[in-house]
C-alpha atoms as a PDB file:
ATOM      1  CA  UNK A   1      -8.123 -43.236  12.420  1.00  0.00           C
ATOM      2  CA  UNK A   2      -7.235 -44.224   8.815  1.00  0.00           C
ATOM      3  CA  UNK A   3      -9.444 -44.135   5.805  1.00  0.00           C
ATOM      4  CA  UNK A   4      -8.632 -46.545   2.898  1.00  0.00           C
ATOM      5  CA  UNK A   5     -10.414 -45.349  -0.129  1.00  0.00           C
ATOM      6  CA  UNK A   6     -10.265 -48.168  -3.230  1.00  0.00           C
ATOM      7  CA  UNK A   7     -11.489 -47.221  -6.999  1.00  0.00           C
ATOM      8  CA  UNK A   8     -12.555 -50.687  -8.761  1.00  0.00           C
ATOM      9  CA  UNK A   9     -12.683 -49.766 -12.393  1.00  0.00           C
ATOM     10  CA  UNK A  10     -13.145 -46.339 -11.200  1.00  0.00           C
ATOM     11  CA  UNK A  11     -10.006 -43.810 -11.246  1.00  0.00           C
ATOM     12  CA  UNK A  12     -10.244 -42.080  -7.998  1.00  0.00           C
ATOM     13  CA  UNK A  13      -9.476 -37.992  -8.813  1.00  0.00           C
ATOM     14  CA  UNK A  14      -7.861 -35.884  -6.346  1.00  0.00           C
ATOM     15  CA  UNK A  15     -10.947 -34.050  -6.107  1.00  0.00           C
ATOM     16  CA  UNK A  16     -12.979 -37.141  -5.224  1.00  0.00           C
ATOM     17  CA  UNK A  17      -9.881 -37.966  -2.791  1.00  0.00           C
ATOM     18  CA  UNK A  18     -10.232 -34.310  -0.714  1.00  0.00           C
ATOM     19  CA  UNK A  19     -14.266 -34.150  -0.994  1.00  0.00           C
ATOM     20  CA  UNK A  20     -14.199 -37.898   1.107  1.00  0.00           C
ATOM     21  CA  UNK A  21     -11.350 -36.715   3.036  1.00  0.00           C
ATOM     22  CA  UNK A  22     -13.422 -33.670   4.241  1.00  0.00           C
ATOM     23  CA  UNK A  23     -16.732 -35.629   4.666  1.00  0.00           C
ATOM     24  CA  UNK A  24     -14.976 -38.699   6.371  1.00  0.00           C
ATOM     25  CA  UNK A  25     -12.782 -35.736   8.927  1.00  0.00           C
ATOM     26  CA  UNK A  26     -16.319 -34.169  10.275  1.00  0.00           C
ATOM     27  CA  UNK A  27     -17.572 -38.168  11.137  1.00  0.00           C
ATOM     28  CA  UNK A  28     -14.336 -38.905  12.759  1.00  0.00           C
ATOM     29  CA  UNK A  29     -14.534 -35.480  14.966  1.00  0.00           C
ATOM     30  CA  UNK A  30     -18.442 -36.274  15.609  1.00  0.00           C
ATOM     31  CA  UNK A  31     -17.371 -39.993  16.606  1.00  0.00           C
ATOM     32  CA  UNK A  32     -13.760 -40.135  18.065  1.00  0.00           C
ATOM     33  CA  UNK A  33     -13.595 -43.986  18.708  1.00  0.00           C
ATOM     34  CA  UNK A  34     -13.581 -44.549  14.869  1.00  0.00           C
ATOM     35  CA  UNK A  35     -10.663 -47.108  14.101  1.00  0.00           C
ATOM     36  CA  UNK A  36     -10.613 -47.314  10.166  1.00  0.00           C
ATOM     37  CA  UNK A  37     -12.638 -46.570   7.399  1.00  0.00           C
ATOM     38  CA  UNK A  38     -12.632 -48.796   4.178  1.00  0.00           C
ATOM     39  CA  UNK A  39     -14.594 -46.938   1.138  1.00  0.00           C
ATOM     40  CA  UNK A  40     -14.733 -49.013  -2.344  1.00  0.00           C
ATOM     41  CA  UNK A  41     -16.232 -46.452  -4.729  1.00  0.00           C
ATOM     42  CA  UNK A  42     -17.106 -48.225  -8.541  1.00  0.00           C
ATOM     43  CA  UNK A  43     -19.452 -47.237 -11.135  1.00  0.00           C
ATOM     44  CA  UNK A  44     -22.537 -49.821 -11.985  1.00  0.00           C
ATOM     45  CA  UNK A  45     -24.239 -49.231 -14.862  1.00  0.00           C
ATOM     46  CA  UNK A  46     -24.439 -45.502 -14.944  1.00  0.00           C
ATOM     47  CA  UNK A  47     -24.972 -45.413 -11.600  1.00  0.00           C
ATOM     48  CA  UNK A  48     -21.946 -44.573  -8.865  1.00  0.00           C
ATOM     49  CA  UNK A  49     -21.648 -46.592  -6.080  1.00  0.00           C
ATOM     50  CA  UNK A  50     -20.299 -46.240  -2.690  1.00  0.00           C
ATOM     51  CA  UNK A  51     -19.829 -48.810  -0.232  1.00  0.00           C
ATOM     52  CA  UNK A  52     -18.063 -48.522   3.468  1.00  0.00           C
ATOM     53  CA  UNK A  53     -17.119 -50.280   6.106  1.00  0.00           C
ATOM     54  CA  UNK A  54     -15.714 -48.838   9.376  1.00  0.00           C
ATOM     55  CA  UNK A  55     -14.786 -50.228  12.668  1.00  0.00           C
ATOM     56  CA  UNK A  56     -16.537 -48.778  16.066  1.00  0.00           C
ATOM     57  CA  UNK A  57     -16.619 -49.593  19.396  1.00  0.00           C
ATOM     58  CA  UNK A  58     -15.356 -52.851  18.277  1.00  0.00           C
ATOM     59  CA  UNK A  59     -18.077 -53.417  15.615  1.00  0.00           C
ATOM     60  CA  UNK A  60     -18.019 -53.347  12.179  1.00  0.00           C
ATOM     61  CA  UNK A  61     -20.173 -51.042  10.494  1.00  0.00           C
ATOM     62  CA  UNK A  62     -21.566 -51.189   6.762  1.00  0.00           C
ATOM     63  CA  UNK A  63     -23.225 -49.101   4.321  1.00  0.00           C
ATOM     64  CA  UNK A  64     -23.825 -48.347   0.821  1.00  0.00           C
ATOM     65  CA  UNK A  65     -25.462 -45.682  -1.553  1.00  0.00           C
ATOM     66  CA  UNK A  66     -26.065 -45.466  -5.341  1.00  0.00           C
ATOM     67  CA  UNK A  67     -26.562 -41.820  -6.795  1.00  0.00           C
ATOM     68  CA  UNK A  68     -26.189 -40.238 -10.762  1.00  0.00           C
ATOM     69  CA  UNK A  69     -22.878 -38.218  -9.023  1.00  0.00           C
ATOM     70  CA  UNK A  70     -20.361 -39.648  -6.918  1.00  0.00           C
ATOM     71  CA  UNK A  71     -19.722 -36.648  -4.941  1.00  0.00           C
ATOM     72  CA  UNK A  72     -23.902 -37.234  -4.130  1.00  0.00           C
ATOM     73  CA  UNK A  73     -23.280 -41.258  -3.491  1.00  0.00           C
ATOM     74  CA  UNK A  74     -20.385 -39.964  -0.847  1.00  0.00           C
ATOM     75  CA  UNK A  75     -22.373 -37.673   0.551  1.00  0.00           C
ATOM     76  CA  UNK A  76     -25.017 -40.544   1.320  1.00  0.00           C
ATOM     77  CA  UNK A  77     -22.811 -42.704   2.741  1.00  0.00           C
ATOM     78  CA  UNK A  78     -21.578 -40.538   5.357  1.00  0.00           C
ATOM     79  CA  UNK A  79     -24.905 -39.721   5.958  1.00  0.00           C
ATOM     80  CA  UNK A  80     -25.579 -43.664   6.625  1.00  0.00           C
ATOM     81  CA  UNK A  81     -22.916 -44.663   8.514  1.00  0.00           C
ATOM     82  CA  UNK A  82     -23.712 -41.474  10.998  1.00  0.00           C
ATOM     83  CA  UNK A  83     -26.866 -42.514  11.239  1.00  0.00           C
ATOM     84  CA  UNK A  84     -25.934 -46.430  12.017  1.00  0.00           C
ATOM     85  CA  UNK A  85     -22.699 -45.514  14.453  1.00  0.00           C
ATOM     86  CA  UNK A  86     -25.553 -43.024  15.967  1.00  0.00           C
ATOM     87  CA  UNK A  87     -27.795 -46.036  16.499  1.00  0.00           C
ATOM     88  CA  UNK A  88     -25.233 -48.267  18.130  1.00  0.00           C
ATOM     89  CA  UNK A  89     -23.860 -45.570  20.281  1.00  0.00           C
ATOM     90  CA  UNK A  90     -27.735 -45.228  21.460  1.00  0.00           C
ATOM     91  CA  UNK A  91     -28.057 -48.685  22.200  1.00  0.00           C
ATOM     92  CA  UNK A  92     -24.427 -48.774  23.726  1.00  0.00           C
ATOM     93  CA  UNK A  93     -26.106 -46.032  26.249  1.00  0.00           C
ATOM     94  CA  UNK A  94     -29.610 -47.933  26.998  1.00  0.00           C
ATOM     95  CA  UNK A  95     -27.703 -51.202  27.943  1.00  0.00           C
ATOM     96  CA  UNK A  96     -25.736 -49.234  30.281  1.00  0.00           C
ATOM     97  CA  UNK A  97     -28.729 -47.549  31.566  1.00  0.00           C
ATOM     98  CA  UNK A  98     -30.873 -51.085  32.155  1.00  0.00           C
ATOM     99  CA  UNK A  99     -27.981 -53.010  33.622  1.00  0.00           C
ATOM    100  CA  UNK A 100     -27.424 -50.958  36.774  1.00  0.00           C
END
């Protein structure tokens, strides 16, 4: 598992750099099969953005969250791509179940 994290015009601290680390760590031990993670993190406005793509069970997976703190818009995105890799992995299980 690798995780590429990418600041456009947006210094990424090494604060912001362990926080991801941490969040991104408890999805890969939740969901082993992870390949990479790609995280582009950019302020809009005065909004911080967060945008990810990772690679699961040979999908591609996408998501991306706006919050006032970029700790917050991290936190979302984990949040979303759980919840999408969850989906998937559900639907990975029902099309096993209806084929036999």
């Amino acid at each position: 598992m690798q995780l590429n994290l990418t600041g456009k015009n947006f210094q990424i601290t090494p604060a912001i750099k362990t926080h991801s680390e941490e969040k991104f760590n408890q999805l890969f031990k939740r969901y082993t099969p992870v390949n990479n993670v790609h995280v582009v993190l950019h302020i809009e406005n005065m909004d911080h953005c967060a945008e990810g793509t990772l690679h699961f069970h040979g999908t591609e997976i996408h998501a991306a969250s706006k919050a006032s703190d970029m700790y917050i818009a991290i936190n979302e995105l984990v949040d979303k791509l759980s919840d999408q890799m969850h989906k998937h992995k559900e639907k990975m299980i029902d099309s096993h179940r209806h084929s036999s």
